[in-house]
PDB file of N, CA and C in Angstrom:
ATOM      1  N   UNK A   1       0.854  -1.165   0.000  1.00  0.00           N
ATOM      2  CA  UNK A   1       0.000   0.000   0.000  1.00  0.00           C
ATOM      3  C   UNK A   1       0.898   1.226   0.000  1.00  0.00           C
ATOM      4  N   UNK A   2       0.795   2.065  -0.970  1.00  0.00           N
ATOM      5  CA  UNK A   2       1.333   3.105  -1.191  1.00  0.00           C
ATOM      6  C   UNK A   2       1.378   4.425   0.090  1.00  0.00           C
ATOM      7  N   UNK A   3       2.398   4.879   0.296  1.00  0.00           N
ATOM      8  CA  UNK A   3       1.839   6.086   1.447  1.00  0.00           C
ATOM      9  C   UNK A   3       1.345   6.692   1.008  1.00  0.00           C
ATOM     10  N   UNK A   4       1.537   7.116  -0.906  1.00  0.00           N
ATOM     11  CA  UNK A   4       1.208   8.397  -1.317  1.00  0.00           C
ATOM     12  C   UNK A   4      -0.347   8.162  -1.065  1.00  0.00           C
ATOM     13  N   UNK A   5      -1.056   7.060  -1.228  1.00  0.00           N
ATOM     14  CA  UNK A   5      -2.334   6.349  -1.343  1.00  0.00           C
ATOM     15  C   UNK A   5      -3.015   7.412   0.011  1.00  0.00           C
ATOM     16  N   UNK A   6      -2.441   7.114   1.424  1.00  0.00           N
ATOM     17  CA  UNK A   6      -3.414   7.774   2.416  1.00  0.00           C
ATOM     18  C   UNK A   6      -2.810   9.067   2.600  1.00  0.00           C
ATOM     19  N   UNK A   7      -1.503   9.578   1.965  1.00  0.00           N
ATOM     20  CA  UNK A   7      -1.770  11.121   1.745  1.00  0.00           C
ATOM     21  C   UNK A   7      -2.669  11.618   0.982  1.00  0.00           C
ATOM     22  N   UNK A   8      -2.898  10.937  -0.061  1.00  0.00           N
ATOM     23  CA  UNK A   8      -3.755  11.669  -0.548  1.00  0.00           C
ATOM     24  C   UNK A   8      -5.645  11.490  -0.080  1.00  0.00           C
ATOM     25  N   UNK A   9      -5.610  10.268   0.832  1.00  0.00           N
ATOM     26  CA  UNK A   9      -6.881  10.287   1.379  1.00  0.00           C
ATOM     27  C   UNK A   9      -6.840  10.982   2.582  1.00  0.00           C
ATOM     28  N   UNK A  10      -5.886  11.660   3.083  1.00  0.00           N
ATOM     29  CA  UNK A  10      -5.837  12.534   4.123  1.00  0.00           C
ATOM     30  C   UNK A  10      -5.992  14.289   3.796  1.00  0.00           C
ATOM     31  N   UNK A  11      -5.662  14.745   2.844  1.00  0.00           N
ATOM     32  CA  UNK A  11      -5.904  15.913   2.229  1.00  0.00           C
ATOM     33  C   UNK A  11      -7.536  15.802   1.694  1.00  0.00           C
ATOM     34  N   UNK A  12      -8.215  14.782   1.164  1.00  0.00           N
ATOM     35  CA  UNK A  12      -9.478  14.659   0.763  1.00  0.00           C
ATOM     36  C   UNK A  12     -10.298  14.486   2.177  1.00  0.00           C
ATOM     37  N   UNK A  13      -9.581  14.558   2.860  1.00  0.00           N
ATOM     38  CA  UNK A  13     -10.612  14.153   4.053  1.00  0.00           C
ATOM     39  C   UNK A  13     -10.893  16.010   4.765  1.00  0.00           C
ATOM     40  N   UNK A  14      -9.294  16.037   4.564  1.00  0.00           N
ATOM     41  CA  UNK A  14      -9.165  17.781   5.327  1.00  0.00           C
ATOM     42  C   UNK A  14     -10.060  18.239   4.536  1.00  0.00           C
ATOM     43  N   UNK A  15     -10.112  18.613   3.152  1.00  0.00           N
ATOM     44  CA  UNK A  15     -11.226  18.964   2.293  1.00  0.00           C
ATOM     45  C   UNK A  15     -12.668  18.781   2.652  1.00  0.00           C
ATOM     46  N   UNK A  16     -13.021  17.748   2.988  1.00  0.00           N
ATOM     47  CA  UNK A  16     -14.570  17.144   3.119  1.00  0.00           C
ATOM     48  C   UNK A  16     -15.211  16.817   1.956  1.00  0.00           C
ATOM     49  N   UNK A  17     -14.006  16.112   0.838  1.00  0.00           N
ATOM     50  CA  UNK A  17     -14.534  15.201  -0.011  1.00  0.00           C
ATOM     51  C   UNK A  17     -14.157  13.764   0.131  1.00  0.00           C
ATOM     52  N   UNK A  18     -14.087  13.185   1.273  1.00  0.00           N
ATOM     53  CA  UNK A  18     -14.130  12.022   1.407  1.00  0.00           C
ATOM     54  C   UNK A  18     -14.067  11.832   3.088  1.00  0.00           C
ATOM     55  N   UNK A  19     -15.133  11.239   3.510  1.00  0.00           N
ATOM     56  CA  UNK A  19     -15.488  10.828   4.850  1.00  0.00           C
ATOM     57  C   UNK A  19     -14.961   9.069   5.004  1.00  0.00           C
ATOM     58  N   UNK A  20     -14.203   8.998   6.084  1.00  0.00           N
ATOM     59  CA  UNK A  20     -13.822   8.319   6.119  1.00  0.00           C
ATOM     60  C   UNK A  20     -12.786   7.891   7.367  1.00  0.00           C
ATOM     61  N   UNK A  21     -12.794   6.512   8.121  1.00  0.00           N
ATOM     62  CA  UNK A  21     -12.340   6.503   9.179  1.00  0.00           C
ATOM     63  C   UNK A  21     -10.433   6.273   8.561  1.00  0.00           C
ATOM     64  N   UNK A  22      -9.696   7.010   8.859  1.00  0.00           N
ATOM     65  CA  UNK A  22      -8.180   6.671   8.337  1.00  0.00           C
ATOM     66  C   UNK A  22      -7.440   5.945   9.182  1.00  0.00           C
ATOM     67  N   UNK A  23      -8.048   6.081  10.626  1.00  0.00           N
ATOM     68  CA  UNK A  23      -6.969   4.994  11.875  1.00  0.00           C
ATOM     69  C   UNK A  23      -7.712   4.023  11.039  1.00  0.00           C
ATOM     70  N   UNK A  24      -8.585   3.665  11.614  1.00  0.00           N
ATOM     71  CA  UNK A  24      -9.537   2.443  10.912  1.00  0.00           C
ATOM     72  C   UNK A  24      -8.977   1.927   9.694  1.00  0.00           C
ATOM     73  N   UNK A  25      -9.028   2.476   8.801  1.00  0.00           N
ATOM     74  CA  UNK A  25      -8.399   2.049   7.637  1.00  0.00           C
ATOM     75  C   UNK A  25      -6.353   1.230   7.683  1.00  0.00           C
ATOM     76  N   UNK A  26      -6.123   2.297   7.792  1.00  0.00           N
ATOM     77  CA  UNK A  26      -4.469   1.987   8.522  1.00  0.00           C
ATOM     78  C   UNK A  26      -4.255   0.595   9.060  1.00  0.00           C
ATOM     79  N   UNK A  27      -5.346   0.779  10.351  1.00  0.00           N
ATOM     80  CA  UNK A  27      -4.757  -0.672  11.120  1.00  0.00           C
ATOM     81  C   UNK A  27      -5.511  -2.131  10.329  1.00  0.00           C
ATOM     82  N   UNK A  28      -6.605  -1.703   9.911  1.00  0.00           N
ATOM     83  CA  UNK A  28      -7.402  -2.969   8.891  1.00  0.00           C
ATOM     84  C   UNK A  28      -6.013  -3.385   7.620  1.00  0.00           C
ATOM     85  N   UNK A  29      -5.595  -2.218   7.506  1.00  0.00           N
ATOM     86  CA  UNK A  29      -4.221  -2.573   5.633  1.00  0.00           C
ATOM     87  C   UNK A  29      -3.197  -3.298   6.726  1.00  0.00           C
ATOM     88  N   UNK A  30      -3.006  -3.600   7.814  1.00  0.00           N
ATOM     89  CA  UNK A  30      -1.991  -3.822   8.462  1.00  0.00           C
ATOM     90  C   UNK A  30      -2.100  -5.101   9.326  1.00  0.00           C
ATOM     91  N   UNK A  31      -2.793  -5.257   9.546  1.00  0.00           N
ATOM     92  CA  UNK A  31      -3.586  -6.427  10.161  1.00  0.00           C
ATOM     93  C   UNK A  31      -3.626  -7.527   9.231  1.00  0.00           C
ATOM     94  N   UNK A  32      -4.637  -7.175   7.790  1.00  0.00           N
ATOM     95  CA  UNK A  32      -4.477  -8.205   6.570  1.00  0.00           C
ATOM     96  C   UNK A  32      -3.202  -8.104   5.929  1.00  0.00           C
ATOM     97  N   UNK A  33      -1.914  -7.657   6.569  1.00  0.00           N
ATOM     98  CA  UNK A  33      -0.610  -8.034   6.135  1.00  0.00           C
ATOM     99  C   UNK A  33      -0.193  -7.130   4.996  1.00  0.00           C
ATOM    100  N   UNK A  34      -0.776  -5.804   4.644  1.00  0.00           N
ATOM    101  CA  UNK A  34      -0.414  -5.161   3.715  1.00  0.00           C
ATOM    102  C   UNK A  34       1.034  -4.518   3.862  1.00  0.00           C
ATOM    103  N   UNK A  35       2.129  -4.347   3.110  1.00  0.00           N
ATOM    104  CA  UNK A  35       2.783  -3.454   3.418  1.00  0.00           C
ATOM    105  C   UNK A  35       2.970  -2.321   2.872  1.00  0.00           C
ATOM    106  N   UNK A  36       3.530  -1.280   3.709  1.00  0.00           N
ATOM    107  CA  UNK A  36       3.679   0.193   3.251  1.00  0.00           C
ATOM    108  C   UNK A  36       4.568   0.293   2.204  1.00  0.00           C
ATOM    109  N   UNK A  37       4.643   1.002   1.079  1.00  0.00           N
ATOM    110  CA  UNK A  37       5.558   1.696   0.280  1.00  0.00           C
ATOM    111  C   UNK A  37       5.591   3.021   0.195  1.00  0.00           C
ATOM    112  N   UNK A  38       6.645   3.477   1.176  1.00  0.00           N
ATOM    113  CA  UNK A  38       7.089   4.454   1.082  1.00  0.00           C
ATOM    114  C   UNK A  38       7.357   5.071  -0.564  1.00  0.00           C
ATOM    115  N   UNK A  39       7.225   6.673  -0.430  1.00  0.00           N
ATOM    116  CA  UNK A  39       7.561   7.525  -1.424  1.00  0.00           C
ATOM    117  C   UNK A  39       9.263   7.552  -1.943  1.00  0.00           C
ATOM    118  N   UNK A  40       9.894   6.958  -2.467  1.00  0.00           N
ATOM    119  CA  UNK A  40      11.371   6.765  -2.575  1.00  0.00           C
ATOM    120  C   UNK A  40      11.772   8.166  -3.795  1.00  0.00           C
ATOM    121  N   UNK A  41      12.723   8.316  -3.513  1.00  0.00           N
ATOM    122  CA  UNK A  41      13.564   9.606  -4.867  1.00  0.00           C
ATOM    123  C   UNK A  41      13.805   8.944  -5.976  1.00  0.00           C
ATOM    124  N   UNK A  42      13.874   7.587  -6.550  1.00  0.00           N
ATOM    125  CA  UNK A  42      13.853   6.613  -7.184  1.00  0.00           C
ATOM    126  C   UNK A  42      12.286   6.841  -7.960  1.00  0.00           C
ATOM    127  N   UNK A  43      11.435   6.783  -7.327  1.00  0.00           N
ATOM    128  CA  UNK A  43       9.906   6.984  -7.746  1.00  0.00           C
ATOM    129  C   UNK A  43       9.728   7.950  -8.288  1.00  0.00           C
ATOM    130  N   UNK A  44       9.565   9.781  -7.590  1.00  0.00           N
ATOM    131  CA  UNK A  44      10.003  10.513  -7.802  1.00  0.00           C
ATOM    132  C   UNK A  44      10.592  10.668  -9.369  1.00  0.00           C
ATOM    133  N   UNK A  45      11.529  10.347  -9.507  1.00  0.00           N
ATOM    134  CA  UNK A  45      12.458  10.257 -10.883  1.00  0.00           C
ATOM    135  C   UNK A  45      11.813   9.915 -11.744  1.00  0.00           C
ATOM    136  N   UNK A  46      11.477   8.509 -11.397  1.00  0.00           N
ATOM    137  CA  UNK A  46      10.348   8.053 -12.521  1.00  0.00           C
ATOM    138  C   UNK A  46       9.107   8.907 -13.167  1.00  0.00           C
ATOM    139  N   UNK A  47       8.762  10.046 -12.290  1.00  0.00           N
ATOM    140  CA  UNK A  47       7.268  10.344 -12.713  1.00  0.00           C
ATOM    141  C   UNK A  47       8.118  11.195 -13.762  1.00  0.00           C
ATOM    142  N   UNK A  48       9.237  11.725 -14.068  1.00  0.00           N
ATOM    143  CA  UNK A  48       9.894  12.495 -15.344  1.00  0.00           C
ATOM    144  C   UNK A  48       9.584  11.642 -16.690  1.00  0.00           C
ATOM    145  N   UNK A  49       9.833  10.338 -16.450  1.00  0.00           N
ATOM    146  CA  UNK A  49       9.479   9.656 -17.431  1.00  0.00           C
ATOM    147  C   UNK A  49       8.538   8.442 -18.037  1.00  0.00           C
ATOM    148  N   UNK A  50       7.707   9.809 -17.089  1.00  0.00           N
ATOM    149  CA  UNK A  50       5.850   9.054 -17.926  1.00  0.00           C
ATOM    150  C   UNK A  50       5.346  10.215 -18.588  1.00  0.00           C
ATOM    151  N   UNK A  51       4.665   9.619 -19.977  1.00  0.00           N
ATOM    152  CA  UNK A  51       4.310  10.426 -20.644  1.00  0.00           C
ATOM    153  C   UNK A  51       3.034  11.505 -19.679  1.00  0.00           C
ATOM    154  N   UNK A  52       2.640  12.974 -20.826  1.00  0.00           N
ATOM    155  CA  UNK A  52       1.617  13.607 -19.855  1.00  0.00           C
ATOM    156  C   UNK A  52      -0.067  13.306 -20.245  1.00  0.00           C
ATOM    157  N   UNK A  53       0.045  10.993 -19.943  1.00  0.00           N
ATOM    158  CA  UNK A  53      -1.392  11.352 -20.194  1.00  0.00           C
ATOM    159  C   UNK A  53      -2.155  11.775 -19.154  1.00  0.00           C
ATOM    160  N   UNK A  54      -2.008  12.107 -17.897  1.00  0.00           N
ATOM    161  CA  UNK A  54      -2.482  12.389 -16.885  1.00  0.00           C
ATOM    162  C   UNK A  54      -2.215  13.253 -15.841  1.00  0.00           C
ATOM    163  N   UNK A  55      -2.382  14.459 -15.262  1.00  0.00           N
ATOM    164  CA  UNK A  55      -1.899  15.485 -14.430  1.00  0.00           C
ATOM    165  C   UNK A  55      -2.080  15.338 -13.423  1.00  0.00           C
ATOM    166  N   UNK A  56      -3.007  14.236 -12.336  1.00  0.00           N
ATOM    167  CA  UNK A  56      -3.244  13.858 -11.182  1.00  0.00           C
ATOM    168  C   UNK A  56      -1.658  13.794 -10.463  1.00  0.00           C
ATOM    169  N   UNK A  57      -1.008  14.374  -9.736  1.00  0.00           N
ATOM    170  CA  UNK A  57       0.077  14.126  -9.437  1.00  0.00           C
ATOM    171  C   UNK A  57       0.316  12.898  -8.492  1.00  0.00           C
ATOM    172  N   UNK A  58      -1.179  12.735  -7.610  1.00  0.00           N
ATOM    173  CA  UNK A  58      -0.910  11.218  -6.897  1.00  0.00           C
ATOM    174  C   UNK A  58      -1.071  10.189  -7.820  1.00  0.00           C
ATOM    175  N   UNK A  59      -1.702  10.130  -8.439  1.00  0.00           N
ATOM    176  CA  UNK A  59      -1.489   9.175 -10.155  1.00  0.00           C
ATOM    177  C   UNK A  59      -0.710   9.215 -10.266  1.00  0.00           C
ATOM    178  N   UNK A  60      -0.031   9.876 -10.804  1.00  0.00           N
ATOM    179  CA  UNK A  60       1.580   9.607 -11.504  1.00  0.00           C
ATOM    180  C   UNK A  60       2.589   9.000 -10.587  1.00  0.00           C
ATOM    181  N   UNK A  61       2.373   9.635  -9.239  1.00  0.00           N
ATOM    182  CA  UNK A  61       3.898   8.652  -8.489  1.00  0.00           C
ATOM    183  C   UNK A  61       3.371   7.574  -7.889  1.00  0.00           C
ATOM    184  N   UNK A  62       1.912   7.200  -7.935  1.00  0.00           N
ATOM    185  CA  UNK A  62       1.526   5.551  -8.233  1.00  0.00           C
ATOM    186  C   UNK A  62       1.616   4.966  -9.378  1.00  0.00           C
ATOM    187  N   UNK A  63       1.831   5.331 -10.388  1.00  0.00           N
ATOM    188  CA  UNK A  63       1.911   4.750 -11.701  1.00  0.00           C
ATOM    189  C   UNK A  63       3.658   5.070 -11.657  1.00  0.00           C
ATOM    190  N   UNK A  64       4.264   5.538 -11.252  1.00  0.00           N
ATOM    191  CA  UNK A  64       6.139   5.768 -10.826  1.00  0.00           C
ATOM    192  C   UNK A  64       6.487   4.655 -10.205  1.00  0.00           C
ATOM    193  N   UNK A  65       5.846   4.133  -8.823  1.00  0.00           N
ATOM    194  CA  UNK A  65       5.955   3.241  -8.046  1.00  0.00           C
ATOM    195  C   UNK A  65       5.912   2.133  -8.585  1.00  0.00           C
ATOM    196  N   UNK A  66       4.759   1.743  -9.421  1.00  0.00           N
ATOM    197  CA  UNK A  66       4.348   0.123  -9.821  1.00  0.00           C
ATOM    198  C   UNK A  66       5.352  -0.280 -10.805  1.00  0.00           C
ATOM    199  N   UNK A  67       5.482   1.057 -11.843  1.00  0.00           N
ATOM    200  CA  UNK A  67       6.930   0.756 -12.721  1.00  0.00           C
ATOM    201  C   UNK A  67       8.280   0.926 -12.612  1.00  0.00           C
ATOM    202  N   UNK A  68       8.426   1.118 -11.428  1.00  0.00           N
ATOM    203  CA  UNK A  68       9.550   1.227 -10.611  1.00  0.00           C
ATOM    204  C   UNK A  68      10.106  -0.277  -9.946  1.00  0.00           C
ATOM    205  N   UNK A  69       9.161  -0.263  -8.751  1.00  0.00           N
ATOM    206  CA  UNK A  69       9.585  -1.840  -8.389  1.00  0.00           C
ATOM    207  C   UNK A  69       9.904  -3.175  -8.622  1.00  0.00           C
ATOM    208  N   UNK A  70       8.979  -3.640  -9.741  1.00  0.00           N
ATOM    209  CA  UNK A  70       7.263  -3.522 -10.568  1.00  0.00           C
ATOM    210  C   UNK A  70       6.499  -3.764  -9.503  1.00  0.00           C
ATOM    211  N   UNK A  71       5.396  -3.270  -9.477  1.00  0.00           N
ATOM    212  CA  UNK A  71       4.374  -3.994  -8.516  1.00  0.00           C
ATOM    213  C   UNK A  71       3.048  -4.069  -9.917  1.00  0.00           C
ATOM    214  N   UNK A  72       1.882  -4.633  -9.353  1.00  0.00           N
ATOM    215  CA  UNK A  72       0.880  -4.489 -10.083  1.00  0.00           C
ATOM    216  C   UNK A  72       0.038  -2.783  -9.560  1.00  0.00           C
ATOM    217  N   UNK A  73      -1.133  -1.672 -10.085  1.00  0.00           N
ATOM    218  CA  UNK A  73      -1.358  -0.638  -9.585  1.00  0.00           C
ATOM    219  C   UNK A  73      -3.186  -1.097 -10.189  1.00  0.00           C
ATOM    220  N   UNK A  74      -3.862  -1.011  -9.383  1.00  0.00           N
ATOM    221  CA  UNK A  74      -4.984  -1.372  -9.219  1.00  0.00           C
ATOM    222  C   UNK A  74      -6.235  -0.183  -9.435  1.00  0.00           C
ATOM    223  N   UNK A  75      -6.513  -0.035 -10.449  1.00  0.00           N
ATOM    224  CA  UNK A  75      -7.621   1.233 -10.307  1.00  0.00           C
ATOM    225  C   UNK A  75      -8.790   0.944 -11.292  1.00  0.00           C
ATOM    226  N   UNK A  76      -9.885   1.907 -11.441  1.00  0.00           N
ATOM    227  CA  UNK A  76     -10.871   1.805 -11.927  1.00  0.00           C
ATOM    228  C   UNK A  76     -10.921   3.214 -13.083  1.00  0.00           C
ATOM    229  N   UNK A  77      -9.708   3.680 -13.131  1.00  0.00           N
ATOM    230  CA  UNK A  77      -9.676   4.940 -13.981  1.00  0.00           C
ATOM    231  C   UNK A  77      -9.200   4.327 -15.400  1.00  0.00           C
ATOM    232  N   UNK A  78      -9.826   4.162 -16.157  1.00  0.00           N
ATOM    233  CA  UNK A  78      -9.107   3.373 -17.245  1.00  0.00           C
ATOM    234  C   UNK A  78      -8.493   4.374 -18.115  1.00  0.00           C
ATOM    235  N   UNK A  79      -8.098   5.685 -17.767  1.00  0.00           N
ATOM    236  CA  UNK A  79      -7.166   6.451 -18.646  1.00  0.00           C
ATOM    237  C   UNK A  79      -5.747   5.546 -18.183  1.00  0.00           C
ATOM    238  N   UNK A  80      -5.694   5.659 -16.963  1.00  0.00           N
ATOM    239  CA  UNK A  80      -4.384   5.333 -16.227  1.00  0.00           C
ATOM    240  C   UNK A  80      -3.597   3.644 -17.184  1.00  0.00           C
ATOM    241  N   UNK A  81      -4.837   3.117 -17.666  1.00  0.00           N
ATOM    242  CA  UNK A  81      -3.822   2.041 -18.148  1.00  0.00           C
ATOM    243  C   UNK A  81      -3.123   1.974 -19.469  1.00  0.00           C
ATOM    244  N   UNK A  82      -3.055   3.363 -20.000  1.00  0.00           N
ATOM    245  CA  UNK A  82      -1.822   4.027 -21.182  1.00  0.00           C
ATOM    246  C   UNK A  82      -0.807   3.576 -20.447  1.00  0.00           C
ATOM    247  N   UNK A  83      -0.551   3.886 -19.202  1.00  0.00           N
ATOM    248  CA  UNK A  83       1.160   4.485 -18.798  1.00  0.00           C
ATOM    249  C   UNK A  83       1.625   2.748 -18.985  1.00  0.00           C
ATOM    250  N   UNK A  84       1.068   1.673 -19.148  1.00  0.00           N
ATOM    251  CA  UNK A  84       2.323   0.489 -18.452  1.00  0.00           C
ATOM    252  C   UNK A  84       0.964  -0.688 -18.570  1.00  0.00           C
ATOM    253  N   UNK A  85       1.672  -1.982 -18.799  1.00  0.00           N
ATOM    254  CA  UNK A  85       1.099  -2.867 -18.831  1.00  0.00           C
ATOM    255  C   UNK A  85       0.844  -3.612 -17.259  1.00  0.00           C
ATOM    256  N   UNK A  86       1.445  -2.898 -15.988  1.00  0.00           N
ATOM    257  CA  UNK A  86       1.026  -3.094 -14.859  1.00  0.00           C
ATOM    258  C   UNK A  86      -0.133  -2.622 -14.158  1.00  0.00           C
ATOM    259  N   UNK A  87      -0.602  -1.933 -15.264  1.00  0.00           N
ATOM    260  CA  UNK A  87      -1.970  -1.168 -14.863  1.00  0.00           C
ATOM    261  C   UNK A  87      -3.000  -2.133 -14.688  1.00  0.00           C
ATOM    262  N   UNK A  88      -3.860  -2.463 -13.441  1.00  0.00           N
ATOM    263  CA  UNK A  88      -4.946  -3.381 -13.435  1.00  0.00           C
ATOM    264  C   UNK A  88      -5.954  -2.487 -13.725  1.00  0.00           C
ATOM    265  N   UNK A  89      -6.819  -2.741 -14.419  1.00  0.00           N
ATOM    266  CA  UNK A  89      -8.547  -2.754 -14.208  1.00  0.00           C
ATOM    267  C   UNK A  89      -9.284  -3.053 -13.912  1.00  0.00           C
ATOM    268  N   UNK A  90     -10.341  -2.387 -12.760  1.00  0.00           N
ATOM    269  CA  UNK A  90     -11.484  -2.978 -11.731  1.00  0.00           C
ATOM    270  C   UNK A  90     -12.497  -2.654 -11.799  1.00  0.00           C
TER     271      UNK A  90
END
């Protein structure tokens, strides 16, 4: 689980576009054995070289991350699966 993942559900929350328990969440990703992936300068780097189909900046250094490590990146935005054949669709 990405950190950038609950930064950015932590700014949507400060906002009040997304209600939502975040301890709750946290200790449930941690419990079912998820682990954290930190934001690395490695990642970072990467988002230089993804094309600009997308300006979401937490998009991009999740789509940095998955093609970085590789991991698989799991979403329901089907623009996102231009960048990389690690892109899942849900």
């Amino acid at each position: 689980m990405s950190s950038a993942s609950i930064w950015e559900a932590t700014i949507k929350k400060r906002l009040g576009k997304l209600d939502v328990d975040l301890s709750l969440i946290t200790t449930s990703l941690e419990k079912e054995g998820f682990l954290e992936l930190p934001v690395r300068i490695s990642h970072t780097l990467q988002t230089l070289e993804l094309p600009e189909i997308h300006r979401d900046p937490f998009d991009r250094i999740l789509i940095a991350q998955a093609i970085s490590e590789p991991l698989r990146f799991v979403t329901a935005d089907c623009t996102l699966q231009k960048y990389s054949e690690l892109i899942e669709l849900i």
